[in-house]
PDB file of N, CA and C in Angstrom:
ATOM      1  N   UNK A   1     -14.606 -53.867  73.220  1.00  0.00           N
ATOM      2  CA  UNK A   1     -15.198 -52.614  72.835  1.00  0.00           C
ATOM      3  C   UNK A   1     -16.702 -52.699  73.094  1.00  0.00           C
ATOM      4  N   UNK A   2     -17.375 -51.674  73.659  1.00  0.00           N
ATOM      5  CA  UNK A   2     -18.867 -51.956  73.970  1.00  0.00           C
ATOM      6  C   UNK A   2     -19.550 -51.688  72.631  1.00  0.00           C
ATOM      7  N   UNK A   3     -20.387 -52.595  72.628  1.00  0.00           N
ATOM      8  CA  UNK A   3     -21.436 -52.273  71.419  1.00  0.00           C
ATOM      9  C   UNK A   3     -21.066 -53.489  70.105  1.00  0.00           C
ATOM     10  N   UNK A   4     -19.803 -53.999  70.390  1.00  0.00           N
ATOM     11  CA  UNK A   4     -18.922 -54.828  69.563  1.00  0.00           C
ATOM     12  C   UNK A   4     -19.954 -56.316  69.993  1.00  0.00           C
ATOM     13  N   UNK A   5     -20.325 -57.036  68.670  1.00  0.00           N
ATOM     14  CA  UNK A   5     -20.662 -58.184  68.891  1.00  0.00           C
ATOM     15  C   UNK A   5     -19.626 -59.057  67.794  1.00  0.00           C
ATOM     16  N   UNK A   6     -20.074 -60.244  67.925  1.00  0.00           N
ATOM     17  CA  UNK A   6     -19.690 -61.794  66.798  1.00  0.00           C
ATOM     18  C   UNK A   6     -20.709 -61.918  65.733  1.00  0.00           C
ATOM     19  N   UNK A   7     -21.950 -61.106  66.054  1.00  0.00           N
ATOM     20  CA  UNK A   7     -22.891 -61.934  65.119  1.00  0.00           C
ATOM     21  C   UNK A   7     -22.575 -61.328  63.385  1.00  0.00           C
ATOM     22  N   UNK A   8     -22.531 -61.918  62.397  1.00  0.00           N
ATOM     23  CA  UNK A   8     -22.260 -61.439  61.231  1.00  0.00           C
ATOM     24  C   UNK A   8     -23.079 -60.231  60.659  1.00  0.00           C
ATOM     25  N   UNK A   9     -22.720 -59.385  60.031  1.00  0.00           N
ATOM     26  CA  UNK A   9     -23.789 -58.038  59.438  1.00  0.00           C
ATOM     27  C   UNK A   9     -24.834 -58.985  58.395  1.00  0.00           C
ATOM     28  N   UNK A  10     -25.631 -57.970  57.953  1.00  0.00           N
ATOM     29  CA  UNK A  10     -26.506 -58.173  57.133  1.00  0.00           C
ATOM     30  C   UNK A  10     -25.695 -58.207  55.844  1.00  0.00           C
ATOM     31  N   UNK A  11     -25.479 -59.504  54.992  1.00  0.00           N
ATOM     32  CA  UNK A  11     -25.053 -59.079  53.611  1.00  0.00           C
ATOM     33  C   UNK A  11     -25.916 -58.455  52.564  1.00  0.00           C
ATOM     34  N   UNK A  12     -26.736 -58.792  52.788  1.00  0.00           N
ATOM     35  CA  UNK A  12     -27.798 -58.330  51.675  1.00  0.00           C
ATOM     36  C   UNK A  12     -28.221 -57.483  51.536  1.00  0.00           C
ATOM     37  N   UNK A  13     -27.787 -56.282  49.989  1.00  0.00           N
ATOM     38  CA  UNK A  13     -27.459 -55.273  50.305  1.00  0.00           C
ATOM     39  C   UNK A  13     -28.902 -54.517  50.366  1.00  0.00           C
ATOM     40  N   UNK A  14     -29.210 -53.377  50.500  1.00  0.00           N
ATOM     41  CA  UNK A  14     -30.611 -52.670  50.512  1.00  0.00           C
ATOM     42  C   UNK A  14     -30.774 -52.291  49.191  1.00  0.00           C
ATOM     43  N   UNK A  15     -31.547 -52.746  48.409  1.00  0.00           N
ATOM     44  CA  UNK A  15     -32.346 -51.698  47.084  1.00  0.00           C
ATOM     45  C   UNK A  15     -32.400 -50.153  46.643  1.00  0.00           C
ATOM     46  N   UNK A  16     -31.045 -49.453  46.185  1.00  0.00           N
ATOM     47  CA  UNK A  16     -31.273 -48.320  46.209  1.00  0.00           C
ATOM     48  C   UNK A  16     -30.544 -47.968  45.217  1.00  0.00           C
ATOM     49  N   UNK A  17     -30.264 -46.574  44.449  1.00  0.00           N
ATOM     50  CA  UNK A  17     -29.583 -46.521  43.448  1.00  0.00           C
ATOM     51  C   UNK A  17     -28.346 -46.579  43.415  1.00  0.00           C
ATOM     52  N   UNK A  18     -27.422 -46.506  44.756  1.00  0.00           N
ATOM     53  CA  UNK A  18     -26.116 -46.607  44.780  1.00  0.00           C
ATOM     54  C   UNK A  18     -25.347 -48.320  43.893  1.00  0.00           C
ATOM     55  N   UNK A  19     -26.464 -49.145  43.714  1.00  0.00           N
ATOM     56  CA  UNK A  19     -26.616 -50.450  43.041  1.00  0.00           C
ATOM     57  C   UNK A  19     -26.738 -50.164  41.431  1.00  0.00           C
ATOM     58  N   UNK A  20     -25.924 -49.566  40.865  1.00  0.00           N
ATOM     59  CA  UNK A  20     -26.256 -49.682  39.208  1.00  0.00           C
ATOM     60  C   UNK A  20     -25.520 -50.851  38.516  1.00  0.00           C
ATOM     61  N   UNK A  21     -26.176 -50.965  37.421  1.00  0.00           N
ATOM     62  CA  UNK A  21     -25.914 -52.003  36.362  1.00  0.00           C
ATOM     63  C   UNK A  21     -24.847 -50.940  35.643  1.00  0.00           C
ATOM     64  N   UNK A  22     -23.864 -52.164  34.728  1.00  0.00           N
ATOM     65  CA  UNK A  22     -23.017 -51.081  33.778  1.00  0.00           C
ATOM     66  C   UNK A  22     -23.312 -50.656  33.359  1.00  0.00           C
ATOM     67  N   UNK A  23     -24.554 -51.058  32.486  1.00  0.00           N
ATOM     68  CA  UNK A  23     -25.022 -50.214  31.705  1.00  0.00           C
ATOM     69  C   UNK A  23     -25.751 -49.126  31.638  1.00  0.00           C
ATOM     70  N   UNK A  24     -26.213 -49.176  33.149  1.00  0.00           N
ATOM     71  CA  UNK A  24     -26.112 -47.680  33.659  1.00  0.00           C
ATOM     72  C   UNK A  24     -25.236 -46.609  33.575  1.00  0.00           C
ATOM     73  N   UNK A  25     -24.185 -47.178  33.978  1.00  0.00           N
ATOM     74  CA  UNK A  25     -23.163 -46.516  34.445  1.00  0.00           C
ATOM     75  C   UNK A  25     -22.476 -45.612  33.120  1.00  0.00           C
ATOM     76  N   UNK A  26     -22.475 -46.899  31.930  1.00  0.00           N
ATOM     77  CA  UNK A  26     -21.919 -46.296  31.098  1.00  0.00           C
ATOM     78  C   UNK A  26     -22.471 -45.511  29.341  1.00  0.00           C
ATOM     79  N   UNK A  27     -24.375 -45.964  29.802  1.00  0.00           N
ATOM     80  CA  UNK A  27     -25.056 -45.329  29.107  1.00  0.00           C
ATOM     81  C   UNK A  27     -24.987 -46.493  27.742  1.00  0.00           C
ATOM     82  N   UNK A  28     -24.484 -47.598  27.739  1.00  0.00           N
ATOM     83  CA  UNK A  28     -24.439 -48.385  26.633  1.00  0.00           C
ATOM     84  C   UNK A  28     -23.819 -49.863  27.249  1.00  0.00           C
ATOM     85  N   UNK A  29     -24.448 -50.690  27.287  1.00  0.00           N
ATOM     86  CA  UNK A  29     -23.964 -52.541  27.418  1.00  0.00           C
ATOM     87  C   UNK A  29     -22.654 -52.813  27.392  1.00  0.00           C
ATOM     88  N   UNK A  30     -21.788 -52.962  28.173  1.00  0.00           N
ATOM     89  CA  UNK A  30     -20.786 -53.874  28.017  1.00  0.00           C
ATOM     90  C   UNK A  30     -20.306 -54.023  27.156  1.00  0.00           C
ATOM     91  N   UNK A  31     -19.033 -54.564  27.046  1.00  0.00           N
ATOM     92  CA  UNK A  31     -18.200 -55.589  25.982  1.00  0.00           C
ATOM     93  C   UNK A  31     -17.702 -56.443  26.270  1.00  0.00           C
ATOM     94  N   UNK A  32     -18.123 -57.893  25.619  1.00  0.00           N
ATOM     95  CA  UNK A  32     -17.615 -58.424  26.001  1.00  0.00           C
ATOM     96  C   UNK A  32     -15.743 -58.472  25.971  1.00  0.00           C
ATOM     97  N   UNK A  33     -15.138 -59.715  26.485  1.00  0.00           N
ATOM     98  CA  UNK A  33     -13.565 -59.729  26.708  1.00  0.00           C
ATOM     99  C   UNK A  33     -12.854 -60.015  25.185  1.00  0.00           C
ATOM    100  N   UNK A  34     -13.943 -60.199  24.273  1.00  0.00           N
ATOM    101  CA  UNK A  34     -13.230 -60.897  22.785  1.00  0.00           C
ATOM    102  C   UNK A  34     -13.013 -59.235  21.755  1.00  0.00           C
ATOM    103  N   UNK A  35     -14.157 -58.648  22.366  1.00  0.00           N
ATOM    104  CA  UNK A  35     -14.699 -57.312  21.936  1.00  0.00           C
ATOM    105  C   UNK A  35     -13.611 -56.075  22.183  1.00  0.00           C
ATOM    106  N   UNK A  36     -12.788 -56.528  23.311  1.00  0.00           N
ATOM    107  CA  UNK A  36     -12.485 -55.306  24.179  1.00  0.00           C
ATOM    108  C   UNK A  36     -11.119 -55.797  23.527  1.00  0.00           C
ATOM    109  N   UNK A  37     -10.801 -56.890  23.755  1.00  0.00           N
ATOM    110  CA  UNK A  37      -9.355 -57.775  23.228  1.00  0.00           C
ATOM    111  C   UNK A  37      -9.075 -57.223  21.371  1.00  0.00           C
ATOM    112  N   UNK A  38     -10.345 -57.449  20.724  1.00  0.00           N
ATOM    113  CA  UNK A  38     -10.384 -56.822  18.869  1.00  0.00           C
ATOM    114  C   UNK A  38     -10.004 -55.295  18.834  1.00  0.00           C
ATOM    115  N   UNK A  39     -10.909 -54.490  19.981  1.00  0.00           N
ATOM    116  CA  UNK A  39     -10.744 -52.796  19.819  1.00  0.00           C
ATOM    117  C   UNK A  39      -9.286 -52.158  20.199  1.00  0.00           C
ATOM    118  N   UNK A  40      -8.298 -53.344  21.248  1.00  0.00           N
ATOM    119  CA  UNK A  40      -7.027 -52.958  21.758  1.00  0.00           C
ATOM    120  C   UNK A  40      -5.929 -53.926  21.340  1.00  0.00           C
ATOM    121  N   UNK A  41      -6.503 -54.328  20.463  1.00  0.00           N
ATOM    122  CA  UNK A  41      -4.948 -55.431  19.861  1.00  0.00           C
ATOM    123  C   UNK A  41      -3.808 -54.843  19.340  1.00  0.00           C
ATOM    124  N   UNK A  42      -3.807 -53.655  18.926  1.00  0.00           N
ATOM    125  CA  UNK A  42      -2.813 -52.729  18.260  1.00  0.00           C
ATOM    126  C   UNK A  42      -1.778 -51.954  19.600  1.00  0.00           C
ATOM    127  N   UNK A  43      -2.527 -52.184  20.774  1.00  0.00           N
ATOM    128  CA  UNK A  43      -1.757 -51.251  21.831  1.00  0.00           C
ATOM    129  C   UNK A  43      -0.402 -52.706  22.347  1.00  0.00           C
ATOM    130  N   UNK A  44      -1.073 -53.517  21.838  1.00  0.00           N
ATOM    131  CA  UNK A  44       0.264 -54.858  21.731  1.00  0.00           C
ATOM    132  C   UNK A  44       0.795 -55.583  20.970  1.00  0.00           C
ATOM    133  N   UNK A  45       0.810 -54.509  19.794  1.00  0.00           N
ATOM    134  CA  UNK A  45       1.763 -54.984  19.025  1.00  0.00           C
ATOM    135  C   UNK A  45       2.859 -54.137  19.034  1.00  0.00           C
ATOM    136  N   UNK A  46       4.049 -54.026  18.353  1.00  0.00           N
ATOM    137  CA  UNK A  46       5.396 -53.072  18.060  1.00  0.00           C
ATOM    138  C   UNK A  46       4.748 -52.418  16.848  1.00  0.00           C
ATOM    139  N   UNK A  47       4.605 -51.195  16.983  1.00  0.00           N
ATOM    140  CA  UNK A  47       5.610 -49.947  16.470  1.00  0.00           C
ATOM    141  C   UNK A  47       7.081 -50.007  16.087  1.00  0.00           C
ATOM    142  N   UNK A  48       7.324 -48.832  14.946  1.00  0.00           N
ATOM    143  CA  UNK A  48       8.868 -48.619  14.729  1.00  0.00           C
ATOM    144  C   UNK A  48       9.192 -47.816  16.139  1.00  0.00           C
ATOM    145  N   UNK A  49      10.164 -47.491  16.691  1.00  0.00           N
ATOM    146  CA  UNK A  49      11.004 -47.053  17.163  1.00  0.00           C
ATOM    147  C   UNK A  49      10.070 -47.861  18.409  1.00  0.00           C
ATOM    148  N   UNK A  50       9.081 -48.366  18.651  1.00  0.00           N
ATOM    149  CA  UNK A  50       8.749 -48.962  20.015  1.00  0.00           C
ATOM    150  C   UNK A  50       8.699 -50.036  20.382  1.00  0.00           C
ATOM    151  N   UNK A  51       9.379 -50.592  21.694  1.00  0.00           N
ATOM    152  CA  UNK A  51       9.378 -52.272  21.851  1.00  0.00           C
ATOM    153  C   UNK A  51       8.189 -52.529  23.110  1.00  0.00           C
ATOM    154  N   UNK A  52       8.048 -53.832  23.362  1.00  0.00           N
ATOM    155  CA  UNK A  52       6.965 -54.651  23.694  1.00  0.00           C
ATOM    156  C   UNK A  52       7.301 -54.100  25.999  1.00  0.00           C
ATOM    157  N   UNK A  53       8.786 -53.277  25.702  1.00  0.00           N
ATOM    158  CA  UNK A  53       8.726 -53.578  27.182  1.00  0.00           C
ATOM    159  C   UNK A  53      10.370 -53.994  27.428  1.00  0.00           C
ATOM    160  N   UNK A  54      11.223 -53.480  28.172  1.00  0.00           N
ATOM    161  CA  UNK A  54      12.211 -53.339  29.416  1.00  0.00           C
ATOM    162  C   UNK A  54      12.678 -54.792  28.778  1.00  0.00           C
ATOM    163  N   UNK A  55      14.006 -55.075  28.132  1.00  0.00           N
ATOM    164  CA  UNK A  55      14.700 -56.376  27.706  1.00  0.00           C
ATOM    165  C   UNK A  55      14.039 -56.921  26.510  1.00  0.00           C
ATOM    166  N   UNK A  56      13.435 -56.239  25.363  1.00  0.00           N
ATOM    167  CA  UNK A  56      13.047 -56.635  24.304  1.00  0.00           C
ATOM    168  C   UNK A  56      13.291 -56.305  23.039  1.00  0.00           C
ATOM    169  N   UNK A  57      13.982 -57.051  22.474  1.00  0.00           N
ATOM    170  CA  UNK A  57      14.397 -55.924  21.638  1.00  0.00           C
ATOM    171  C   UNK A  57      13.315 -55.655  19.892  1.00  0.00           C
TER     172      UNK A  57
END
């Protein structure tokens, strides 16, 4: 293909806002995985009439 080389692109990306931090993104810091694991522990446990998933009883 003309114009086609081997040499590798530039990784390094350019400085611009398409680059946000999460906490940009989401207007408040992160959570951590222990944080996120405490706020959703209830979506894995059983309920009455509900099981864990397909062969469980």
């Amino acid at each position: 293909m003309e114009g086609d080389t081997d040499e590798p692109l530039d990784v390094t990306p350019s400085p611009d806002s398409a680059y946000r931090t999460l906490t940009d993104v989401l207007g408040r810091p992160g959570r951590s995985y222990a944080q996120w694991a405490r706020d959703h522990a209830s979506d894995f446990t059983r309920t009455a009439g509900r099981t864990a998933g397909p062969g469980h009883d």
